[in-house]
Protein backbone atom coordinates (compact mmCIF):
# COMPACT_ATOMS: atom_id res chain seq x y z
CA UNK A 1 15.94 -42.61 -7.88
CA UNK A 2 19.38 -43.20 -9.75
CA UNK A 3 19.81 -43.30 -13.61
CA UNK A 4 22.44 -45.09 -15.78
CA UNK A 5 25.29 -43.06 -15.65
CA UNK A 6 26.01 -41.14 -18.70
CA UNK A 7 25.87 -42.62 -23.01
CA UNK A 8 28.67 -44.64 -21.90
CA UNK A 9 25.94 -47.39 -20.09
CA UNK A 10 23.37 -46.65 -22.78
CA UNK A 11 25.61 -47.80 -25.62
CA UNK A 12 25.22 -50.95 -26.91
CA UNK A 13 28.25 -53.49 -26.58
CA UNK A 14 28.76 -56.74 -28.61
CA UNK A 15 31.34 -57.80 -25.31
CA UNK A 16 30.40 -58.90 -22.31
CA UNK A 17 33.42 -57.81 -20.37
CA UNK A 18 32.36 -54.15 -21.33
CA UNK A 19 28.84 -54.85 -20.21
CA UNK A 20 30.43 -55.94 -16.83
CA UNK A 21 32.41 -52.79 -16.65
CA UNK A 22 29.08 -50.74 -17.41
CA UNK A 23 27.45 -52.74 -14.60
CA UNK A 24 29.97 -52.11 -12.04
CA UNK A 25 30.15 -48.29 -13.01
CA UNK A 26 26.26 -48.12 -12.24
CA UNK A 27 26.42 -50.10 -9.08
CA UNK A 28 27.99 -47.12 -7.74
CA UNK A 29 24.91 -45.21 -7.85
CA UNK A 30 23.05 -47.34 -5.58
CA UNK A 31 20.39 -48.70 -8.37
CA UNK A 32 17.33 -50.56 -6.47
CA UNK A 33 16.54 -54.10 -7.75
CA UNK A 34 13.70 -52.76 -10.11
CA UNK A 35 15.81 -50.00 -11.42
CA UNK A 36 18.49 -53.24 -12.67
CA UNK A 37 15.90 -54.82 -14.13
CA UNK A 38 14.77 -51.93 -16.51
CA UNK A 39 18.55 -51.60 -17.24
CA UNK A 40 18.72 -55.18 -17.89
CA UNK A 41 16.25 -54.82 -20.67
CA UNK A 42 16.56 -51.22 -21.54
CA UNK A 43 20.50 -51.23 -21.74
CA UNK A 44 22.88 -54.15 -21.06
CA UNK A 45 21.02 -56.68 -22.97
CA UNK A 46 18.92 -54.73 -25.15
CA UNK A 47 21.23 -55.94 -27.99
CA UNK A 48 19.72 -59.18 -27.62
CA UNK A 49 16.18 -58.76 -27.53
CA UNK A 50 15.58 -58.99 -23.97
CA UNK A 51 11.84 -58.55 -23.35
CA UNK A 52 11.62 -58.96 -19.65
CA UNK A 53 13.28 -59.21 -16.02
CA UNK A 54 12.52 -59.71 -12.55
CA UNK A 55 14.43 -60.90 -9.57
CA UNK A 56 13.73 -62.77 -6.38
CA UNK A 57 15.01 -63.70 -3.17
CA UNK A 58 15.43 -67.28 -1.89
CA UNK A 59 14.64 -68.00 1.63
CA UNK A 60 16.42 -70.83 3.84
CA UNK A 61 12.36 -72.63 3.79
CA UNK A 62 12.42 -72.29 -0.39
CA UNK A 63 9.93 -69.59 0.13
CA UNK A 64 11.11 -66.20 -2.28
CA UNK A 65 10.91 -62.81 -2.00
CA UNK A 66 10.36 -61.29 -5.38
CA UNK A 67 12.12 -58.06 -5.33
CA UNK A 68 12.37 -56.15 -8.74
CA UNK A 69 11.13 -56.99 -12.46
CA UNK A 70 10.51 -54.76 -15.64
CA UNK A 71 8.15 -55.96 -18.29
CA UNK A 72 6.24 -58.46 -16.05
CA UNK A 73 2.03 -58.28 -15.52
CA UNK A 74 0.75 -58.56 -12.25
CA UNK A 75 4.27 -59.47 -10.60
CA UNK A 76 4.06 -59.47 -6.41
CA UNK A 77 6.97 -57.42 -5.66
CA UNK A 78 7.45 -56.89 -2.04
CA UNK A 79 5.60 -60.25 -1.35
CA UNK A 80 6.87 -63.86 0.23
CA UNK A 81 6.44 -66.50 -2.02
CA UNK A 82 5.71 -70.05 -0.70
CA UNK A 83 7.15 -72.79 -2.43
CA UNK A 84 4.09 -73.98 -3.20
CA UNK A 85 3.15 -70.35 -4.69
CA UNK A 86 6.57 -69.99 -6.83
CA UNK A 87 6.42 -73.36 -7.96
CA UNK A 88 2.85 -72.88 -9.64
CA UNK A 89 4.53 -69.76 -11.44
CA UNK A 90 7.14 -71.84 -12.59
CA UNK A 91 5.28 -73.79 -14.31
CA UNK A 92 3.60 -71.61 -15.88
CA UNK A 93 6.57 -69.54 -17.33
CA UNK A 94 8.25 -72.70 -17.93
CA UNK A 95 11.41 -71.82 -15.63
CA UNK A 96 11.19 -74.97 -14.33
CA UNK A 97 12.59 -76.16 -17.76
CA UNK A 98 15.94 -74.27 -18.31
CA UNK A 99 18.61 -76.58 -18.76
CA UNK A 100 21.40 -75.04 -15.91
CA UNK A 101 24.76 -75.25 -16.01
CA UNK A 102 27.62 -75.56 -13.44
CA UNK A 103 26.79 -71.83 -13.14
CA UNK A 104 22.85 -72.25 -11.85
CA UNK A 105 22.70 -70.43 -15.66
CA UNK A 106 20.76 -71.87 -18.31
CA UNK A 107 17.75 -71.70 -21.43
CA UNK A 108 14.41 -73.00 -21.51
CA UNK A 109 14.01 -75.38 -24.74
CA UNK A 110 12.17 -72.34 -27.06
CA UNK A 111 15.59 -70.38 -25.91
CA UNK A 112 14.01 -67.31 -25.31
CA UNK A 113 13.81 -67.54 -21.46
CA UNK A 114 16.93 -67.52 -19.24
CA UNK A 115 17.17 -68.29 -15.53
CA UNK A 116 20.06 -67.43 -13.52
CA UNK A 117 21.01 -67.96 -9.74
CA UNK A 118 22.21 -65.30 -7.33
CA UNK A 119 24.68 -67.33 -5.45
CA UNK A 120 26.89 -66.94 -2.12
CA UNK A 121 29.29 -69.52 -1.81
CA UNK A 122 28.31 -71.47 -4.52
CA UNK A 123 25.08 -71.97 -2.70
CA UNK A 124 21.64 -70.08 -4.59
CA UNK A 125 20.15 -67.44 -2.96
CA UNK A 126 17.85 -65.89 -5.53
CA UNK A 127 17.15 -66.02 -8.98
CA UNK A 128 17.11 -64.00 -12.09
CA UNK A 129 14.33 -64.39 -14.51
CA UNK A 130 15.18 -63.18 -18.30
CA UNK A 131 12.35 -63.80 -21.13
CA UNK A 132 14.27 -62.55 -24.64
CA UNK A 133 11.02 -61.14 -27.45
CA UNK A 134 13.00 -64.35 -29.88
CA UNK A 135 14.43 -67.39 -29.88
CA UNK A 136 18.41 -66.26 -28.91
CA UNK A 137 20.80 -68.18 -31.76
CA UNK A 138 24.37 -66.90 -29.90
CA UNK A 139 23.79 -69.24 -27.15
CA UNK A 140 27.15 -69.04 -25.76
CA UNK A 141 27.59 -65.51 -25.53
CA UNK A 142 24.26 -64.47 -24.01
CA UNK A 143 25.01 -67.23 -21.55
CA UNK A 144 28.32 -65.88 -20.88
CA UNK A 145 27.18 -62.60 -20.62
CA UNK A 146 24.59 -63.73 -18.08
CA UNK A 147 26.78 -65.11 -16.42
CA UNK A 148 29.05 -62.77 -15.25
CA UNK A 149 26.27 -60.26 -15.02
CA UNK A 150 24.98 -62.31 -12.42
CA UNK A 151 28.35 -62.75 -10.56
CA UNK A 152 28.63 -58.93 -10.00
CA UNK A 153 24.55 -58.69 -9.02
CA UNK A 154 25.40 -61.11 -6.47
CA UNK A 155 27.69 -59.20 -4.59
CA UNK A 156 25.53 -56.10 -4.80
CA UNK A 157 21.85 -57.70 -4.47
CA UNK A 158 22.73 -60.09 -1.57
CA UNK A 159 24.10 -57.92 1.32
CA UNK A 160 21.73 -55.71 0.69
CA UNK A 161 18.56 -57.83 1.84
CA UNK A 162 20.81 -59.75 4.66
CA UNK A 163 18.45 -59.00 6.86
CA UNK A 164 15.66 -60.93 4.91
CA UNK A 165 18.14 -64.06 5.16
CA UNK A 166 18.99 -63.16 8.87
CA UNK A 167 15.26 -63.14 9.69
CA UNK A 168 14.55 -66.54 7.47
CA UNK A 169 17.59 -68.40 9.39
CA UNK A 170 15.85 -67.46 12.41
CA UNK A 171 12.45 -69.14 11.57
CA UNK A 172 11.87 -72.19 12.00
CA UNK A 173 12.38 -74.30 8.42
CA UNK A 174 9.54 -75.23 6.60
CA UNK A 175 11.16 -78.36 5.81
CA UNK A 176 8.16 -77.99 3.08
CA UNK A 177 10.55 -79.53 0.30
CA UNK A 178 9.55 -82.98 -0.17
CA UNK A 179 9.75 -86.27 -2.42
CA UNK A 180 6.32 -85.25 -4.22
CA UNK A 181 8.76 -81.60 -5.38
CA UNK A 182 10.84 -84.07 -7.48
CA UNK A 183 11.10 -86.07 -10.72
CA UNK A 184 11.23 -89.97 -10.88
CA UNK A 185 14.66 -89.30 -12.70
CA UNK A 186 15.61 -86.93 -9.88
CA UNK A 187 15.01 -89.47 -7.18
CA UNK A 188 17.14 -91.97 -9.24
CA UNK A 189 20.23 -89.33 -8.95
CA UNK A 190 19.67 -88.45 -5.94
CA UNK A 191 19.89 -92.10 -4.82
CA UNK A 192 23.15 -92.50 -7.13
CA UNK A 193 24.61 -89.03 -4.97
CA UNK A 194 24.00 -90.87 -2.10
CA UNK A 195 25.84 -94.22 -3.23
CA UNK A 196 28.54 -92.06 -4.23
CA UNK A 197 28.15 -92.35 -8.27
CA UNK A 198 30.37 -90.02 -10.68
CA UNK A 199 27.46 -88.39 -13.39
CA UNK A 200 29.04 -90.62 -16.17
CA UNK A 201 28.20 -93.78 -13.87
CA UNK A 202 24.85 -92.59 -13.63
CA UNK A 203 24.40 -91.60 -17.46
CA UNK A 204 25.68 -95.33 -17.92
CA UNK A 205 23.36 -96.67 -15.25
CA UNK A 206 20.63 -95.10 -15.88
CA UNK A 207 20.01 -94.92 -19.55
CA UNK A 208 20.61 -90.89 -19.70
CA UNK A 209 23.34 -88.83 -21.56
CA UNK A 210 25.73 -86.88 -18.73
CA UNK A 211 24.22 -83.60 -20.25
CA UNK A 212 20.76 -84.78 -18.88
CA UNK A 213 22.71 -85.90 -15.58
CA UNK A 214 24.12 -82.69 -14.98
CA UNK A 215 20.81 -80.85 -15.93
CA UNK A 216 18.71 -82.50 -13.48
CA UNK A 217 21.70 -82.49 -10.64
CA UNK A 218 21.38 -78.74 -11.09
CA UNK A 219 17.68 -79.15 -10.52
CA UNK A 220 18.36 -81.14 -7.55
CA UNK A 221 20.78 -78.58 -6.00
CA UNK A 222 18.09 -75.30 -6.84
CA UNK A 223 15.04 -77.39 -5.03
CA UNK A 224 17.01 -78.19 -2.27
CA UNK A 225 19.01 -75.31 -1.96
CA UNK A 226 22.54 -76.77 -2.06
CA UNK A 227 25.71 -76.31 -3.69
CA UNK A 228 27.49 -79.86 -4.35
CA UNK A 229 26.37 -83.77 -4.16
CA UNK A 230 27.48 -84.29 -0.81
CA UNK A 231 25.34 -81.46 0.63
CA UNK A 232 22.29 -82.68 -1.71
CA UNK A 233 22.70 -86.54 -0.57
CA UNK A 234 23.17 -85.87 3.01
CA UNK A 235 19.82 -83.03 2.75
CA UNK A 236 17.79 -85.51 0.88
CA UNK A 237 18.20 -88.15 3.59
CA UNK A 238 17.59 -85.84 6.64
CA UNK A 239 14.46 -84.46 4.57
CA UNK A 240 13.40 -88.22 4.34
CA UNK A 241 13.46 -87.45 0.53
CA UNK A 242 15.32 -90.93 -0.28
């Protein structure tokens, strides 16, 4: 089992460039996913209130692979995931309702729950789940924080299960990602991706602010599993989505 460091990683830091430093001095001791997650809420975000972590694994057929968490009940690490299955735990922690960024980074509306993706080539490939004990208030810099956090966890996290994404490249896809997996609103954008609309067309269009437009384009790209519009339109034609 490896440990944090030394009182260096245990301290707590008001900067998120020295929390990224901490990170990438621990890294070297080979933590497992579970181990990050207790640091996560033990250590490097402490200072905010973090509660809870846990972090999963996104397969090419949506399906996850939940593979470390600290605080959670009754959490199936080591276990696949349908989409179907993930989806009904989404609801009920209210992931489903974080408001992402450009960054696959965002809050749920009580702001005490963060999600995050784990992304290769701008493309998700797992998630990180952060529940804070209170509302946060410095929006911004937890955000900013999280991200970067979650930059550096990518490149460690990700090659390390490449041969869970080998092996789900190699099945055949579900293709289990259909219209029913997506908002009225959502099929409206994703029609407007398709015609080639800029968000503030839509926004105008549509009747939404571009806040809401990127928000639910975000969506759009984490149920698919894309990166940009193009990808998205041309995936929600093959998948008969649109």
């Amino acid at each position: 089992m490896s440990h944090l460091p030394n009182d260096r990683a245990t301290r707590k830091t008001s900067h998120g460039e020295d929390q990224l430093f901490l990170m990438l001095e621990w890294l070297t001791f080979n933590p497992t996913a579970e181990e990050i997650a207790r640091g996560l809420v033990t250590s490097y975000l402490s200072h905010h209130g973090l509660a809870r972590a846990r972090f999963s694994l996104q397969a090419e057929d949506v399906s996850l692979l939940h593979i470390g968490q600290h605080g959670f009940k009754n959490f199936p690490i080591g276990r696949v995931e349908s989409a179907e299955q993930w989806r009904s735990r989404d609801r009920e922690d209210a992931t489903r309702d974080c408001m992402l960024d450009e960054n696959f980074v965002g809050f749920d509306p009580t702001m005490k729950i963060v999600l995050a993706g784990l992304r290769e080539k701008g493309v998700p490939k797992g998630w990180l789940v952060l529940v804070f004990d209170h509302p946060i208030s410095n929006e911004e810099e937890v955000l900013r924080e999280v991200t970067m956090l979650t930059r550096l966890l990518s490149f460690y996290l990700l090659p390390r299960h490449a041969e869970f994404f080998e092996r789900s490249q190699r099945q055949p896809k579900a293709m289990d990602v259909s219209r029913g997996d997506f908002t009225s609103r959502q099929l409206q954008i994703m029609q407007g991706m398709i015609d080639g609309k800029t968000n503030h067309e839509l926004a105008t269009d549509l009747g939404y602010s571009v806040s809401t437009i990127r928000h639910e384009t975000m969506r759009i790209f984490q149920i698919l599993g894309v990166s940009d519009r193009r990808e998205a339109a041309r995936t929600a034609l093959e998948r008969s989505i649109i």
